[in-house]
Protein backbone atom coordinates (compact mmCIF):
# COMPACT_ATOMS: atom_id res chain seq x y z
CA UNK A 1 -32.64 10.05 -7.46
CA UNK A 2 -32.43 6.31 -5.63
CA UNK A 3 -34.86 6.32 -2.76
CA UNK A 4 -34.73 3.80 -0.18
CA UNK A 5 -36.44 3.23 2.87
CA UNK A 6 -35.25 3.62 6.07
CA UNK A 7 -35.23 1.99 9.63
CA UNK A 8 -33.77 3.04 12.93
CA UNK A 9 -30.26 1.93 14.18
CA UNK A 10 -30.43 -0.03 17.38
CA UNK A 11 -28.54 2.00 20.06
CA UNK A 12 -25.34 0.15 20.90
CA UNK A 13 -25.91 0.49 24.68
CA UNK A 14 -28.43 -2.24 24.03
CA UNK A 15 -26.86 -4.55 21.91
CA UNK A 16 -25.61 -7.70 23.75
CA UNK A 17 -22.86 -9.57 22.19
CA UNK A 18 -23.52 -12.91 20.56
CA UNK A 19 -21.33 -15.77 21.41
CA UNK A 20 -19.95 -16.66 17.94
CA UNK A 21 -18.06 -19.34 16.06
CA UNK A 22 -14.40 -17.89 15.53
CA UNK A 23 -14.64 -16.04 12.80
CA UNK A 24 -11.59 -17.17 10.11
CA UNK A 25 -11.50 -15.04 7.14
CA UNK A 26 -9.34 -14.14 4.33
CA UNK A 27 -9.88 -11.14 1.84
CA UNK A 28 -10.14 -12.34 -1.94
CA UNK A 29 -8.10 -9.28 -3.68
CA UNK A 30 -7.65 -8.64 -7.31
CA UNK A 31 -4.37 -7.07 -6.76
CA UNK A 32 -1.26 -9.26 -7.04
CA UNK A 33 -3.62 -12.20 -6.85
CA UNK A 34 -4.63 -14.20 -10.01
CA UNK A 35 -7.35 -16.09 -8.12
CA UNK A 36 -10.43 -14.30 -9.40
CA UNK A 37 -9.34 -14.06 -12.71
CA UNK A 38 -9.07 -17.40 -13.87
CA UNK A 39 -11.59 -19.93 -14.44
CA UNK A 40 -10.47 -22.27 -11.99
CA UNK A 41 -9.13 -19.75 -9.37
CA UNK A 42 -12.27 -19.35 -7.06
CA UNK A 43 -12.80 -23.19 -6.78
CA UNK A 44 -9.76 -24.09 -5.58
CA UNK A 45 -10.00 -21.42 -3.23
CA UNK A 46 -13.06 -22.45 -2.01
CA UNK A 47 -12.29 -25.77 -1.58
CA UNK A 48 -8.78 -25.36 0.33
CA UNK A 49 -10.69 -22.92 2.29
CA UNK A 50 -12.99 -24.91 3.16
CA UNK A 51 -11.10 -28.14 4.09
CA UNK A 52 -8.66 -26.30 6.26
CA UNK A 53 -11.58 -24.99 8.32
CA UNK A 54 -11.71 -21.37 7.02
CA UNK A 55 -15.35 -20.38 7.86
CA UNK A 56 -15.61 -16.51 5.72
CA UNK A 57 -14.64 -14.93 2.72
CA UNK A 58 -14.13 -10.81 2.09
CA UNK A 59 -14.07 -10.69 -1.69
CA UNK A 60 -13.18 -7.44 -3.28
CA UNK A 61 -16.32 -6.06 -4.90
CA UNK A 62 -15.46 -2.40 -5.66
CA UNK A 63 -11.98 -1.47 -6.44
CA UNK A 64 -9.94 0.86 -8.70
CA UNK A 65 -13.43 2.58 -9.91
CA UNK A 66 -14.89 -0.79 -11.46
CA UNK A 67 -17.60 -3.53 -9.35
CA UNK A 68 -16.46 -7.08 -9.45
CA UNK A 69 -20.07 -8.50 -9.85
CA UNK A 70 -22.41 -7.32 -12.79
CA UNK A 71 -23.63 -3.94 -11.48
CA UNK A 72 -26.60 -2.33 -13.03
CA UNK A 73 -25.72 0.67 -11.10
CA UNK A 74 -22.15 0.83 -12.25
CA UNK A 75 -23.27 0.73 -15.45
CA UNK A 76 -25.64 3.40 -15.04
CA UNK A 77 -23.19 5.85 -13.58
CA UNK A 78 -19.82 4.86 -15.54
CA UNK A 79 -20.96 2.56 -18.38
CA UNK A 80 -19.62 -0.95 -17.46
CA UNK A 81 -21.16 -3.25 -15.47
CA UNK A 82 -17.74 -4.82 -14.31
CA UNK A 83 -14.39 -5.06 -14.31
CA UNK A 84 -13.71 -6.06 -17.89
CA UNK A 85 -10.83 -8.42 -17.78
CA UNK A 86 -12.33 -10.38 -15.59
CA UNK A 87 -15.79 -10.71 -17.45
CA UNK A 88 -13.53 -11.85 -20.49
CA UNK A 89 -11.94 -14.86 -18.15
CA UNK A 90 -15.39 -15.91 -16.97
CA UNK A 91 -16.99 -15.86 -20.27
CA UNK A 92 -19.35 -13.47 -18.73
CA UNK A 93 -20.55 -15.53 -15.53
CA UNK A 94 -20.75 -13.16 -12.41
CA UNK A 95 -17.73 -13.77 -10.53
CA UNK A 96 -19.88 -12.65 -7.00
CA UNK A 97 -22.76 -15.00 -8.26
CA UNK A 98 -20.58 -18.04 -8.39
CA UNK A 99 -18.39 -17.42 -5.54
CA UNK A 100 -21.14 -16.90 -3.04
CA UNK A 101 -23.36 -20.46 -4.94
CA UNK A 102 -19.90 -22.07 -4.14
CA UNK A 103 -18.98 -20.79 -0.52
CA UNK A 104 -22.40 -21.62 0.42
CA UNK A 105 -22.13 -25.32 -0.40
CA UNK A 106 -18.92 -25.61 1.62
CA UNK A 107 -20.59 -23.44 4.59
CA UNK A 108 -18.24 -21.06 4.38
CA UNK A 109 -20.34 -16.96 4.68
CA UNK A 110 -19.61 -14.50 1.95
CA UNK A 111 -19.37 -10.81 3.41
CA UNK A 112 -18.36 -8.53 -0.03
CA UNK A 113 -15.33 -6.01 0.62
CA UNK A 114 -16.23 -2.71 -0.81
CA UNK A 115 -11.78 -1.80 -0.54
CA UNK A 116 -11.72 1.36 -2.38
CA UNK A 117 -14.53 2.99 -0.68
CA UNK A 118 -14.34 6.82 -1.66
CA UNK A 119 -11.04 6.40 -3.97
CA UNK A 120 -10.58 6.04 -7.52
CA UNK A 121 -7.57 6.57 -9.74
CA UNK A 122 -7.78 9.62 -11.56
CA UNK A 123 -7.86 8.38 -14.96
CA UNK A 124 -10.92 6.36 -14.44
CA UNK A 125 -13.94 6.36 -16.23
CA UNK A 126 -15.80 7.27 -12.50
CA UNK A 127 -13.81 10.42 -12.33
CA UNK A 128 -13.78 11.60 -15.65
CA UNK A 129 -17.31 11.50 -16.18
CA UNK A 130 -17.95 12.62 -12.36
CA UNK A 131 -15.39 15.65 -12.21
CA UNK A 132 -17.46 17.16 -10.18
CA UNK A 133 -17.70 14.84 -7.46
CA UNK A 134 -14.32 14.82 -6.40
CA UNK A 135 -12.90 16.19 -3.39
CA UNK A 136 -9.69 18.47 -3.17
CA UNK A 137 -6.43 19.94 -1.22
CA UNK A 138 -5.99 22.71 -0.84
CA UNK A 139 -2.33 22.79 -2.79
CA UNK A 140 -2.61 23.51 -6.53
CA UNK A 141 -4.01 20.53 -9.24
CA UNK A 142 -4.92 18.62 -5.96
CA UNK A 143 -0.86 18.13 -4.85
CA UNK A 144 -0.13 16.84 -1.77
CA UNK A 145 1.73 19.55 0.52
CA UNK A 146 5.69 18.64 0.46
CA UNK A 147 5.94 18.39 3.95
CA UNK A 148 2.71 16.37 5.39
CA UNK A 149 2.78 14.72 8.49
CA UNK A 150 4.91 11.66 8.28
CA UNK A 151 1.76 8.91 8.96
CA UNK A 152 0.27 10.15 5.57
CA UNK A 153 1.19 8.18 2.35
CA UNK A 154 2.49 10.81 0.02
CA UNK A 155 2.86 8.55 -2.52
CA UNK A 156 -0.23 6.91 -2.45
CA UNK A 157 -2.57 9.75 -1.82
CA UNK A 158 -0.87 11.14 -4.97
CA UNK A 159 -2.04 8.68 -7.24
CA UNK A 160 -5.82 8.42 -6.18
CA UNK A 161 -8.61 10.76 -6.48
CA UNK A 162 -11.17 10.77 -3.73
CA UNK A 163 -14.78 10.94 -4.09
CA UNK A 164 -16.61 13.34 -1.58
CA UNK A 165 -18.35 11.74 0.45
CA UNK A 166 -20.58 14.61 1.55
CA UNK A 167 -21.90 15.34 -2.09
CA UNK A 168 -25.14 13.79 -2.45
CA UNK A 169 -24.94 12.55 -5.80
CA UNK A 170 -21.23 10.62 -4.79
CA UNK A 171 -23.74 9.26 -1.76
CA UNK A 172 -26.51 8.11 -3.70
CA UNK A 173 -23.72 6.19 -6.24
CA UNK A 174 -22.14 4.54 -2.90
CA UNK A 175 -25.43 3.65 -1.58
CA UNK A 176 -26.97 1.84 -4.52
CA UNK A 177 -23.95 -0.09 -4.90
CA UNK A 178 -24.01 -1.65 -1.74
CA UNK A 179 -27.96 -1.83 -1.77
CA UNK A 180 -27.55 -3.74 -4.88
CA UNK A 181 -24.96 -6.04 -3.67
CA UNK A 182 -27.25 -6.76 -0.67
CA UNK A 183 -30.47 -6.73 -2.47
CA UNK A 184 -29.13 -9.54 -5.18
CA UNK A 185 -26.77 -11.60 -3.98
CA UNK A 186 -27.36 -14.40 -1.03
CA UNK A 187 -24.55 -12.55 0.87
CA UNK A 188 -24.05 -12.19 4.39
CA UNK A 189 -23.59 -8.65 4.69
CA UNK A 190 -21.39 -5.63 3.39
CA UNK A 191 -17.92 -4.75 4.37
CA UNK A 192 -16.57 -1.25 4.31
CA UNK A 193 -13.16 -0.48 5.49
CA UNK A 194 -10.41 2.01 6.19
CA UNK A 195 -10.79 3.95 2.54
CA UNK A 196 -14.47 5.12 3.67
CA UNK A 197 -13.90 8.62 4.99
CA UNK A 198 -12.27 11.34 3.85
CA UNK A 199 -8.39 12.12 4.09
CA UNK A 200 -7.79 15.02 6.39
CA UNK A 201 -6.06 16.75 3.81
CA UNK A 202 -9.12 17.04 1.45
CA UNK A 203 -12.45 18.77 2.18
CA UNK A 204 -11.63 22.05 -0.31
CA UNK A 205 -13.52 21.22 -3.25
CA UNK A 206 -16.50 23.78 -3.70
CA UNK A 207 -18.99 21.67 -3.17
CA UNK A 208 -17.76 20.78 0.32
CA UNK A 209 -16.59 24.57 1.39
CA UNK A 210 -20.30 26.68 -0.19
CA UNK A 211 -21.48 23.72 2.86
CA UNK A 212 -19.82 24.63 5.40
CA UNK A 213 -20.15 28.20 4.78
CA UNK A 214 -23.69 27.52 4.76
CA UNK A 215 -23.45 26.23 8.17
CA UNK A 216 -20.88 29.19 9.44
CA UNK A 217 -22.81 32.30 8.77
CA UNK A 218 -20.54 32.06 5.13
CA UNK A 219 -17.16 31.46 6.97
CA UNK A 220 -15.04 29.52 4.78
CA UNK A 221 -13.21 26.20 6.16
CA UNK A 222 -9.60 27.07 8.04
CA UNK A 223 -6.81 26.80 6.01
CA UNK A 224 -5.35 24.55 8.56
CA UNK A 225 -6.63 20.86 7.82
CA UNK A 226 -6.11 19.53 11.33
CA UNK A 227 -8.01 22.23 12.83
CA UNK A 228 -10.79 20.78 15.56
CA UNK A 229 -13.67 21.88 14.38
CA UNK A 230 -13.21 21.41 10.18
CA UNK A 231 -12.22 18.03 11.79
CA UNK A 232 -15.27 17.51 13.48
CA UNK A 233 -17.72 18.73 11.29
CA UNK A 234 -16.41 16.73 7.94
CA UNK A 235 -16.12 13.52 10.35
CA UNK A 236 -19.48 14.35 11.48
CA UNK A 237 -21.05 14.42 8.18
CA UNK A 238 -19.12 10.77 6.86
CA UNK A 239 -20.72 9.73 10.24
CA UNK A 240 -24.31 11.16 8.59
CA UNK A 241 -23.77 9.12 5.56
CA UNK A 242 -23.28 5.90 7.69
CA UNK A 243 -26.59 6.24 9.24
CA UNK A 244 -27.98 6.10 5.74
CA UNK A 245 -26.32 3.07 4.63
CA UNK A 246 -26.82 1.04 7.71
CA UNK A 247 -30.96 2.36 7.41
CA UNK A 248 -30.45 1.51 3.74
CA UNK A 249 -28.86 -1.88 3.47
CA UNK A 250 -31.31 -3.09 6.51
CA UNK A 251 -34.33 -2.21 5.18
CA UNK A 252 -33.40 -4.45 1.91
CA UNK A 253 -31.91 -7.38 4.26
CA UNK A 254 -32.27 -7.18 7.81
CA UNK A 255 -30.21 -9.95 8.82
CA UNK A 256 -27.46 -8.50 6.59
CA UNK A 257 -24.18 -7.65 9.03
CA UNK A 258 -22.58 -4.33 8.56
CA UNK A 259 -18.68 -5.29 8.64
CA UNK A 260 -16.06 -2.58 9.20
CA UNK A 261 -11.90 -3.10 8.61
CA UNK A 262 -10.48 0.03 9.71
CA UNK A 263 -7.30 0.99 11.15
CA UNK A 264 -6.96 2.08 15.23
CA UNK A 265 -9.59 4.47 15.85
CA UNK A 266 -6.84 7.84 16.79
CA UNK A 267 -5.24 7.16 13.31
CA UNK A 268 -8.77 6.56 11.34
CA UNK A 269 -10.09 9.86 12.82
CA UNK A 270 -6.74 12.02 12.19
CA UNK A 271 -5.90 11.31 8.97
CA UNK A 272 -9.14 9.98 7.15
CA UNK A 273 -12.00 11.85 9.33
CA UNK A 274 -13.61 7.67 10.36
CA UNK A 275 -14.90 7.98 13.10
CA UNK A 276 -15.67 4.72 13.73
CA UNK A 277 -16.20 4.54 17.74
CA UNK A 278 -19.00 6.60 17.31
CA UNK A 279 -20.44 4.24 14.45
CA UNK A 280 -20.26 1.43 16.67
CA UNK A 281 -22.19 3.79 19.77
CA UNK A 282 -24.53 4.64 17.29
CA UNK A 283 -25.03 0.50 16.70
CA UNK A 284 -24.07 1.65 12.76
CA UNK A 285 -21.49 -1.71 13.12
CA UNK A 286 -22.03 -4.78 13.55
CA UNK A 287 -18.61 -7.09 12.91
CA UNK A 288 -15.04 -4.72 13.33
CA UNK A 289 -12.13 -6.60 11.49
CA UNK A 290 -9.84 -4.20 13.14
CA UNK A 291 -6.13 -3.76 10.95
CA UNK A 292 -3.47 -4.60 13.03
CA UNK A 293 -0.50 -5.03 10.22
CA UNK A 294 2.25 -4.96 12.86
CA UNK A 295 5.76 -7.10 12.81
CA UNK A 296 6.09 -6.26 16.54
CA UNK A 297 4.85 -8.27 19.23
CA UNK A 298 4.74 -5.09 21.34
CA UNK A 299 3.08 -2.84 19.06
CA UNK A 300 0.61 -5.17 17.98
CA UNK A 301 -0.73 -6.15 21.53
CA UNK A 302 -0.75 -1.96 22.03
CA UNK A 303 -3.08 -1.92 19.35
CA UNK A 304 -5.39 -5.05 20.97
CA UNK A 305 -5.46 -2.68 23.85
CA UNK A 306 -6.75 0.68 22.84
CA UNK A 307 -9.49 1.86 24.60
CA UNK A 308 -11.99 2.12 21.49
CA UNK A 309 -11.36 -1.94 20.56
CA UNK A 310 -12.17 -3.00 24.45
CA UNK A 311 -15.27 -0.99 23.94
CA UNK A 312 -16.11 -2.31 20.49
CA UNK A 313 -15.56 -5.22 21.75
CA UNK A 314 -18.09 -5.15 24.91
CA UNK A 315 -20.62 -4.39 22.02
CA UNK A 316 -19.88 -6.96 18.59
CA UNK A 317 -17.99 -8.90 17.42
CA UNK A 318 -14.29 -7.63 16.57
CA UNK A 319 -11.50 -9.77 14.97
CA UNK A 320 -8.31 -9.16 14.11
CA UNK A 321 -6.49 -8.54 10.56
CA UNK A 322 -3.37 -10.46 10.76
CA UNK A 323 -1.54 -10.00 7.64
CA UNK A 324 -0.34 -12.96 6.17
CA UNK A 325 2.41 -11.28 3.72
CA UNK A 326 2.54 -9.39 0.77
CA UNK A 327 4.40 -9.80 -3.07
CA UNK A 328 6.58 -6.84 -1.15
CA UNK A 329 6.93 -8.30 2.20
CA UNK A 330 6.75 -11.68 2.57
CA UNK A 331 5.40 -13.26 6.78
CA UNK A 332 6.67 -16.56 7.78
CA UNK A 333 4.10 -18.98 8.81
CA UNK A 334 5.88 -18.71 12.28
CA UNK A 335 5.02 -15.10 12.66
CA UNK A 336 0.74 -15.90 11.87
CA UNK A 337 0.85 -18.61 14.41
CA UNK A 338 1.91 -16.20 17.18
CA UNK A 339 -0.52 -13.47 16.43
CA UNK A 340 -3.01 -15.97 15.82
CA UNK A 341 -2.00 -17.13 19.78
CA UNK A 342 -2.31 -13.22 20.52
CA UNK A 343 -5.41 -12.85 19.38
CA UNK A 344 -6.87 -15.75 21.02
CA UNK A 345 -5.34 -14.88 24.33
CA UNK A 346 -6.98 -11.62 24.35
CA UNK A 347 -10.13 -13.35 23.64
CA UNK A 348 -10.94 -11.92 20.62
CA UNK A 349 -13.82 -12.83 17.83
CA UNK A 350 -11.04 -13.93 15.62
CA UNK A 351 -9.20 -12.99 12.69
CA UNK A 352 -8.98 -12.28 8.95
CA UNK A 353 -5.82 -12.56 6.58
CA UNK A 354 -4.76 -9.95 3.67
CA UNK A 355 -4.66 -11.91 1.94
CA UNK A 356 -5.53 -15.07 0.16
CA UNK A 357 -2.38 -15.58 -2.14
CA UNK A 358 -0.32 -14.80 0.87
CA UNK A 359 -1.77 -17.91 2.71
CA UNK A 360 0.53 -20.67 1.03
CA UNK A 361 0.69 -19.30 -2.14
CA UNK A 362 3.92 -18.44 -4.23
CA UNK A 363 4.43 -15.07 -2.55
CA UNK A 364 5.18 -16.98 0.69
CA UNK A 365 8.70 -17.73 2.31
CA UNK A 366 8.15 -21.22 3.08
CA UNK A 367 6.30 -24.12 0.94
CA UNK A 368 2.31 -24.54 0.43
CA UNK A 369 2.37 -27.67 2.06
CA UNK A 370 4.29 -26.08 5.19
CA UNK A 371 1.89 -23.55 5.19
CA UNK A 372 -1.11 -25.23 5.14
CA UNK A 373 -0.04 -27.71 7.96
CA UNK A 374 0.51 -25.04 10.26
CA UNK A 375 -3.33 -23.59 9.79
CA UNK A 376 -4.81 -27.02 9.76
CA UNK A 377 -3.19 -27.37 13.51
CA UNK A 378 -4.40 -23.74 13.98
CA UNK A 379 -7.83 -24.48 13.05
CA UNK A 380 -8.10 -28.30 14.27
CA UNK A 381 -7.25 -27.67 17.94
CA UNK A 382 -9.99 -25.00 18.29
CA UNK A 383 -13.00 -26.33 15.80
């Protein structure tokens, strides 16, 4: 077993808010993005970044049960060090390695996005060796019921596996990989986001019910997955693990920032068990990139107002996730510039984009050069 020390959270009743620069990020993605697999990819990203005024990058460092940096630990626990297309395209150079040496030199911070959190697909190496660590439904073969409640991605939640986050060997996995990340790379901190909990629907696996019947005089979970206290207690326990990573990461780099993307904290605690408000009471958070994907004017200034982002936001620093389009669903430029307006009106930290080929890149209704005039008169009138 990994053994790290430990130090105690600062109680978020007595953190005081910095005054920061605007924080103006975009998340690096290895899905429908070619940028960090070839060799050129990350230096031009860097360098537009950079000259536009862009002042942080989230780049994907755990997705799809492979690292995107050379992990000792992921070798250790699935037997590849990294993603292995994209050690063939860098002739074996660490991809974290070179994008942090050249973010640094343009001043631009480096927080690594851990995306997939507790998922995995369920061919991957991580859960066929590691059967055991996965959590379940309670249907048959892990199916999703037929009739779920209409916020939860059937879909999607039938194509991943989820690793529990209550079994200790899944924790001690999680928490060396973003102990190493922190530990070896001249990063800024870790980001987690809305794939670290649990999905309300899981929790049945026999590790997680011999648990709780440990804890309920050998009463086994409801059957009901939205019942309040199987909520609780499985949200309570994700909550547990935080504490360990935040004592974890901070005893290997102090200054290291503890970033969170989630979505709004009612749907966070509903469907995936994150309670994040409580994280950021507990002073467990330091930066909240909070998801606000909305077309809506309306619904996106509802979700700017919810009472758990006006506390966050007495406490750290919280931006905004604006997304900036997808391969699917393409955002004119005139669409960021107003929620970029939003977000500064409500006097926000700032704002992140999902995601960098959505920016000006081919995926994007109007041209690059368009594009990139529009955030250079963003970014020039408030540098």
């Amino acid at each position: 077993m990994i053994i790290f020390p430990v130090q105690t959270p600062i109680a978020a009743e007595n953190i005081t808010p910095p005054s920061t620069t605007e924080i103006r990020g975009v998340w690096l993605t290895n899905v429908a993005s070619g940028v960090l697999f070839v060799p050129w990819g990350i230096e031009r990203a860097v360098n537009q970044l950079a000259k536009l005024k862009f002042n942080r990058i989230y780049p994907v460092v755990w997705n799809r049960g492979h690292t995107f940096y050379h992990s000792a630990v992921a070798k250790q626990f699935i037997g590849k060090e990294t993603q292995p297309f994209l050690n063939i395209m860098h002739n074996g150079e660490d991809v974290l390695a070179k994008l942090t040496k050249l973010s640094k030199a343009k001043g631009l911070s480096v927080i690594p996005w851990f995306e997939y959190g507790f998922m995995t697909p369920p061919n991957s190496e991580l859960a066929k060796l590691h059967p055991d660590w996965l959590t379940t439904t309670r249907s048959p073969n892990n199916a999703i019921p037929k009739t779920p409640p209409e916020e939860i991605n059937n879909d999607f939640f039938g194509k991943q596996s989820w690793l529990n986050p209550l079994h200790p060997e899944v924790q001690e996995f999680t928490q060396a990989l973003l102990v190493e990340v922190a530990s070896n790379y001249d990063v800024d901190g870790i980001q987690l986001d809305d794939h670290f909990g649990m999905p309300v629907l899981f929790g049945y696996d026999r590790f997680t019910v011999e648990l709780y019947q440990q804890e309920h005089q050998g009463k086994s979970p409801p059957n009901d997955p939205f019942n309040t206290e199987w909520m609780r207690w499985r949200a309570d326990k994700v909550t547990e693990f935080m504490q360990k990573i935040y004592q974890a990461v901070k005893a290997v780099k102090p200054n290291a920032k503890i970033s969170l993307s989630p979505n709004s904290q009612s749907f966070a605690y509903k469907y995936y068990l994150q309670d994040w408000e409580t994280w950021v009471k507990q002073g467990l958070v330091q930066e909240l990139v909070l998801q606000v994907y909305r077309d809506d004017k309306t619904n996106f200034l509802a979700e700017l107002n919810q009472p758990a982002v006006k506390f966050a936001s007495t406490q750290i620093p919280v931006a905004v996730a604006i997304l900036s389009g997808t391969f699917t669903n393409p955002v004119k430029i005139e669409k960021v510039r107003e929620q970029v307006k939003l977000v500064r009106d409500n006097k926000f930290s700032g704002f992140s984009f999902f995601y960098w080929e959505s920016l000006w890149g081919y995926i994007a209704p109007e041209s690059p050069r368009q594009r990139r005039r529009v955030f250079s008169q963003l970014f020039d009138a408030k540098s």
